[in-house]
Protein backbone atom coordinates (compact mmCIF):
# COMPACT_ATOMS: atom_id res chain seq x y z
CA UNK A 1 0.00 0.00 0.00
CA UNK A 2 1.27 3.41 -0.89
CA UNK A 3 -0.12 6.22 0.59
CA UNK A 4 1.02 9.95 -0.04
CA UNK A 5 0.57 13.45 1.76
CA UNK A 6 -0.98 16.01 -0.63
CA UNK A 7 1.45 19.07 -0.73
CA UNK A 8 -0.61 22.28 0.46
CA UNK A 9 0.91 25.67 -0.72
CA UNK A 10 0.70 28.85 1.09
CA UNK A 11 -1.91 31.33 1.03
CA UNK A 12 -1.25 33.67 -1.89
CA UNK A 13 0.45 37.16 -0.48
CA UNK A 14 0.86 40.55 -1.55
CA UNK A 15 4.87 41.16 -2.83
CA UNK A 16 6.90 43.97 -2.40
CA UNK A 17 9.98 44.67 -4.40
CA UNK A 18 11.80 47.85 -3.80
CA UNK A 19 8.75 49.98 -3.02
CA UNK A 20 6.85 48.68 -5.20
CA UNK A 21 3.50 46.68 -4.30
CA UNK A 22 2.23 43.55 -6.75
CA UNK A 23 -0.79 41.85 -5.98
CA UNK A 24 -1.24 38.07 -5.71
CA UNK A 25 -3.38 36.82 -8.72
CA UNK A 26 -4.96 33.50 -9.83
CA UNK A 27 -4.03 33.74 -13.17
CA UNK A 28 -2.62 35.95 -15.57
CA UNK A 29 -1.50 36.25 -19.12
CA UNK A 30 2.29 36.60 -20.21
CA UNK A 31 3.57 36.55 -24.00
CA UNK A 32 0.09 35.24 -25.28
CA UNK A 33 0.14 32.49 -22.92
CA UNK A 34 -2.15 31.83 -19.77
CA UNK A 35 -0.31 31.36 -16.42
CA UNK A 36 -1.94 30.08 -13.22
CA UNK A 37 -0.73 29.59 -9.93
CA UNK A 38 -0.73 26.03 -9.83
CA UNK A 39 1.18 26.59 -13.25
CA UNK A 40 -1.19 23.82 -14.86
CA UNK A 41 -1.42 24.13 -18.59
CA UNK A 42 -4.76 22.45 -19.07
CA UNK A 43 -6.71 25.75 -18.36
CA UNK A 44 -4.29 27.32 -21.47
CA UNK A 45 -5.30 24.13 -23.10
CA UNK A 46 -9.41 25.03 -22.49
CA UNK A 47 -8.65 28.94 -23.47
CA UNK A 48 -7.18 28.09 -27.11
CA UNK A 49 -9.56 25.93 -27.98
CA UNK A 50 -12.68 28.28 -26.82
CA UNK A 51 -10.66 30.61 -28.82
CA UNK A 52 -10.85 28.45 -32.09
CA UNK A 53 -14.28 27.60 -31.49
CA UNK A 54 -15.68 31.36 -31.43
CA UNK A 55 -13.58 31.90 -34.52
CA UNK A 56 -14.62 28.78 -35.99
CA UNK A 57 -18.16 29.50 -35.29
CA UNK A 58 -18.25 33.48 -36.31
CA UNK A 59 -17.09 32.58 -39.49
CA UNK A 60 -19.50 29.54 -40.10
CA UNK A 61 -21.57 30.94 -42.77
CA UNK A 62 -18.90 32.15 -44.61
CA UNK A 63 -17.52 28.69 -44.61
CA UNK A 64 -20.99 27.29 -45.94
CA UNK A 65 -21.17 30.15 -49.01
């Protein structure tokens, strides 16, 4: 039997780096690409392809012409 203890990070915190503040977010977006804090590219993953699929679907009738 192999049993494992789930790692728990910290709560998210406010940073400060020479003065200035930055606050603690879930998720942002760098270079194009989605980042989360459990850096887990799935949700990136999700994004493109709702992405596609609102382009796909705006231009269906110009695919069926």
């Amino acid at each position: 039997m192999v049993t494992t203890a789930k790692r728990r990070s910290p709560p998210m915190q406010d940073m400060a780096v020479v003065g200035k503040s930055f606050e603690a977010v879930e998720s942002f977006k760098y270079l194009g690409t989605l980042i989360n804090k459990d850096n887990v590219v799935s949700a990136e993953i999700e994004h493109r392809i709702n992405q596609g699929n609102k382009a796909f679907f705006a231009l269906l009738r110009l695919f069926k012409s």
